[in-house]
N, C-alpha and C. Protein backbone atom coordinates (compact mmCIF):
# COMPACT_ATOMS: atom_id res chain seq x y z
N UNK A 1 12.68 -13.60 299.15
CA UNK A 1 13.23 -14.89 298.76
C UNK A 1 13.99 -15.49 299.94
N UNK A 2 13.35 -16.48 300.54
CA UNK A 2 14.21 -17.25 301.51
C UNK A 2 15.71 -18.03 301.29
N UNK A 3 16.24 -17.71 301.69
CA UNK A 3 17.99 -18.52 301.26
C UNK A 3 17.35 -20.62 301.63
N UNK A 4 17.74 -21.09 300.76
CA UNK A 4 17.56 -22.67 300.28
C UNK A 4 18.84 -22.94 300.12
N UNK A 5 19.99 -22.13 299.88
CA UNK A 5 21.13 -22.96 299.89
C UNK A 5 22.12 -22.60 301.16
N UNK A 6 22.87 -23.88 300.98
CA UNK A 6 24.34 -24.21 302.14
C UNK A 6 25.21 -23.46 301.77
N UNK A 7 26.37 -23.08 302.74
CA UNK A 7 27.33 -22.00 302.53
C UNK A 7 28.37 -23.07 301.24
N UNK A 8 28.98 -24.26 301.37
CA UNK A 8 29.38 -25.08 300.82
C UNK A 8 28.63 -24.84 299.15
N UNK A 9 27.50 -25.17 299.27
CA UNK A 9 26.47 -25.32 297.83
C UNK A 9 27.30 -24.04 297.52
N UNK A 10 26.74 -22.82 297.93
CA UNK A 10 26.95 -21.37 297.51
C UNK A 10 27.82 -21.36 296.85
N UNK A 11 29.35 -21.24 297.52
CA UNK A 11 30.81 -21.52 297.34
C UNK A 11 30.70 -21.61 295.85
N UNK A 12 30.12 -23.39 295.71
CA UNK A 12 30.85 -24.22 294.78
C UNK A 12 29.49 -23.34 293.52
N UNK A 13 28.84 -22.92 293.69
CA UNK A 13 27.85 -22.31 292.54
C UNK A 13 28.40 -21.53 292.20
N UNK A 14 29.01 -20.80 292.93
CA UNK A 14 30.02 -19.35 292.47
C UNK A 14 31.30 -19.98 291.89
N UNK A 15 31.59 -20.80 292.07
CA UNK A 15 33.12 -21.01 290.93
C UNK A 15 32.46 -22.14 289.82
N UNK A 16 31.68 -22.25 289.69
CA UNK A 16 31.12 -23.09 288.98
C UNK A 16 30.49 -22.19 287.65
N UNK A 17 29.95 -21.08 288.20
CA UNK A 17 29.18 -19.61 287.35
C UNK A 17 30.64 -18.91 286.82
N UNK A 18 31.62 -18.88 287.67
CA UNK A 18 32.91 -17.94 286.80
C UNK A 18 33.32 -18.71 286.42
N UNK A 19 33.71 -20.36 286.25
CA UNK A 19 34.36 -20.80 285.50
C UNK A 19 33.71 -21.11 284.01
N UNK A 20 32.46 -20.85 283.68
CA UNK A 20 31.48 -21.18 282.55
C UNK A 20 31.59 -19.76 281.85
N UNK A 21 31.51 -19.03 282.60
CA UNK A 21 31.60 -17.56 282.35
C UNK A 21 32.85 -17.24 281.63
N UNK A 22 34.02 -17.53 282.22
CA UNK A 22 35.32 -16.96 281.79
C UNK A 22 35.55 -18.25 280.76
N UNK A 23 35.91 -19.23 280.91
CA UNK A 23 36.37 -20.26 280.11
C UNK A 23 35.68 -20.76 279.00
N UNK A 24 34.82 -21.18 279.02
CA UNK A 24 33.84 -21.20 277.38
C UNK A 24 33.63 -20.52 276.66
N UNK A 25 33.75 -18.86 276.91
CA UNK A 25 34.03 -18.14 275.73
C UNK A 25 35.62 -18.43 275.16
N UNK A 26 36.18 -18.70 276.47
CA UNK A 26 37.94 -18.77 275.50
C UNK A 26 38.22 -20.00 274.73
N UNK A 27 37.57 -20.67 274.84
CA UNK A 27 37.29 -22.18 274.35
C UNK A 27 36.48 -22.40 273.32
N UNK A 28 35.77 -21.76 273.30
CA UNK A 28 34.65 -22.50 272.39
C UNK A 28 34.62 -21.44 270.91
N UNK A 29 34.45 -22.05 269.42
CA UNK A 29 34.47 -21.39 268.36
C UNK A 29 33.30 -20.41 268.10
N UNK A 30 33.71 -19.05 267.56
CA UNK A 30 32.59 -18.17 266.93
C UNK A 30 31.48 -18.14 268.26
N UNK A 31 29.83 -17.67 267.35
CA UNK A 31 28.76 -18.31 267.86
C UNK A 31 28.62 -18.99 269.39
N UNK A 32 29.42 -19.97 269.25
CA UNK A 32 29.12 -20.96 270.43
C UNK A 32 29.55 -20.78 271.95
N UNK A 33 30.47 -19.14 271.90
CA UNK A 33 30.97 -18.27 272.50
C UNK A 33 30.02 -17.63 273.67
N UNK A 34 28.97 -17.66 272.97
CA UNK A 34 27.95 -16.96 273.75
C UNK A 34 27.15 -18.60 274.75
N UNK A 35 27.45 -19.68 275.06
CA UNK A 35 27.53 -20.39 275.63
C UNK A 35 27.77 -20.27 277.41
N UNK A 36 28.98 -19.51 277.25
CA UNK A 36 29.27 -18.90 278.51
C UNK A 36 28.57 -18.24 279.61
N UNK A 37 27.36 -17.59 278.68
CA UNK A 37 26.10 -16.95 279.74
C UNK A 37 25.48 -17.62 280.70
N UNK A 38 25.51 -19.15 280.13
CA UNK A 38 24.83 -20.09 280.97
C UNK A 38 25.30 -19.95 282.63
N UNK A 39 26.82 -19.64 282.15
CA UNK A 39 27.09 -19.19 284.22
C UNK A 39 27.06 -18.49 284.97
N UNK A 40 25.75 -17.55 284.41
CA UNK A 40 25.37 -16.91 285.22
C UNK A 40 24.15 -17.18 285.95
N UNK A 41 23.46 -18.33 285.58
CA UNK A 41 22.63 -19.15 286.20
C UNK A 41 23.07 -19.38 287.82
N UNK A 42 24.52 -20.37 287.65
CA UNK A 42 24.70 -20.85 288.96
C UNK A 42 25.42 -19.50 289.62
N UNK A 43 25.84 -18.18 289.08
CA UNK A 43 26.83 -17.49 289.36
C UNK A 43 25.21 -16.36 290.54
N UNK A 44 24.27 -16.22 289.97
CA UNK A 44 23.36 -15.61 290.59
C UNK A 44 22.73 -16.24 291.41
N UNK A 45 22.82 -17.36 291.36
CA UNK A 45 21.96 -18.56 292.81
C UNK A 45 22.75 -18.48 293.33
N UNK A 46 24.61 -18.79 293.78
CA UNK A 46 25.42 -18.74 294.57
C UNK A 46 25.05 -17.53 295.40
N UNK A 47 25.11 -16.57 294.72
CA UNK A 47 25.44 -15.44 295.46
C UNK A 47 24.21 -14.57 296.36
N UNK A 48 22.85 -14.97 295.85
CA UNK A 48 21.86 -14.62 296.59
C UNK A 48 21.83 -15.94 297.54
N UNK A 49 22.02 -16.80 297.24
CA UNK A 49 21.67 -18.17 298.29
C UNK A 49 19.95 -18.80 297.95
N UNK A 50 19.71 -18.08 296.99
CA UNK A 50 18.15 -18.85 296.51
C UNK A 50 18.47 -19.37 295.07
N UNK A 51 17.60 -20.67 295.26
CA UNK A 51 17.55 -21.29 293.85
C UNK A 51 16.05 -21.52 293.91
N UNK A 52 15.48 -20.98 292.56
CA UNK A 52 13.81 -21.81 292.41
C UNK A 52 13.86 -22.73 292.18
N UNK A 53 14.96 -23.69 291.71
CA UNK A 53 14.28 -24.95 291.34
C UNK A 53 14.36 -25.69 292.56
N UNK A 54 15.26 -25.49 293.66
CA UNK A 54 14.91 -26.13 294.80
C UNK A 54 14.02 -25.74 295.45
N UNK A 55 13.23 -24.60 295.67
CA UNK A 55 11.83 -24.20 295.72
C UNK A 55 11.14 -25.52 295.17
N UNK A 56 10.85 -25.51 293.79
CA UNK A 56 9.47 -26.23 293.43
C UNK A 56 10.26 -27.65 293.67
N UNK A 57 11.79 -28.55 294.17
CA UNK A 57 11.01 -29.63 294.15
C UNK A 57 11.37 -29.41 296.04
N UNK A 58 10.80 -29.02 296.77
CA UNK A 58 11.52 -28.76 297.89
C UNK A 58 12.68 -29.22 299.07
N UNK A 59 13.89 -28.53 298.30
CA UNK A 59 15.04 -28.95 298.50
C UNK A 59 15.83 -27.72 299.81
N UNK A 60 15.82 -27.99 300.75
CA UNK A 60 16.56 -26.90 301.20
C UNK A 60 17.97 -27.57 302.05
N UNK A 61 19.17 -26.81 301.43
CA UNK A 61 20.13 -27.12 301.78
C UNK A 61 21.54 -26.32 302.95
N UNK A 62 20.69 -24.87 303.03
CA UNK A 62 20.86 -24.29 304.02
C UNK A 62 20.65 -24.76 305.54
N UNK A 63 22.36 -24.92 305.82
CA UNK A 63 22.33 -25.49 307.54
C UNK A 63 21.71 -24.86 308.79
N UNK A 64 21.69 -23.48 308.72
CA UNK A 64 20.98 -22.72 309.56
C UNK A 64 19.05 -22.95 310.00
N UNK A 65 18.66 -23.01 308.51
CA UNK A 65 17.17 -23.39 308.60
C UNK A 65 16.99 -24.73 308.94
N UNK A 66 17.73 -25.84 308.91
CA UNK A 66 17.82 -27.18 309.24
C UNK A 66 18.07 -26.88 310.66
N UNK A 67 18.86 -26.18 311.04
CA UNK A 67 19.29 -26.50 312.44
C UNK A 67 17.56 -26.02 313.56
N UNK A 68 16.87 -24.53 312.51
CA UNK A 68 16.37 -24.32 313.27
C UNK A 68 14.92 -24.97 313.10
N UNK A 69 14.87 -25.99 312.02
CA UNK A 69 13.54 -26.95 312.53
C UNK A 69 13.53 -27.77 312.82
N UNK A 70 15.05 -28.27 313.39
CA UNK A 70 15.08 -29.35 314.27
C UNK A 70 15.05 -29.37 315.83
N UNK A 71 15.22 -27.93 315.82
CA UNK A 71 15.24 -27.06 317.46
C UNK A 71 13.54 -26.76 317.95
N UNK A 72 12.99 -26.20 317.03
CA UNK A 72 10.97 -26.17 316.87
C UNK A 72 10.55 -28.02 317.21
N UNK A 73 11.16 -28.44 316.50
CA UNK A 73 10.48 -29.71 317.05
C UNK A 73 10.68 -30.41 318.06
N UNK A 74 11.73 -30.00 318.22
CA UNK A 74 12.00 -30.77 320.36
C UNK A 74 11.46 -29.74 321.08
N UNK A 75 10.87 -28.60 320.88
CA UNK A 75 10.73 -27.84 321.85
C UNK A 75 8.76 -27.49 322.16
């Protein structure tokens, strides 16, 4: 799996995954508790640095791979 995301993106996916994680179960009634799983969506893309859905629409937001196909093409 090639890394597609920015250190920035990453970051903010990872507090974005623990805050869904921790806080919507404390928030939310019964049932609707289990809501919270959803952050582990962004909590596992942060942390590997791959997302598929920027795969299929091709999104890459990782500065390193930008830097280095802009270096291939002047050269």
């Amino acid at each position: 799996m090639p890394i597609n995301e920015g250190k920035t993106e990453r970051i903010l996916r990872v507090i974005a995954g623990l805050f869904l994680l921790i806080l919507l179960p404390l928030t939310l009634p019964g049932a609707a508790k289990w809501w919270g799983l959803v952050g582990l969506l962004p909590l596992l893309t942060g942390l590997t640095g791959y997302c598929p859905a920027w795969t299929l629409l091709g999104i890459n937001t990782c500065e390193t791979r930008q830097k280095d196909k802009e270096l291939s093409h002047r050269g």
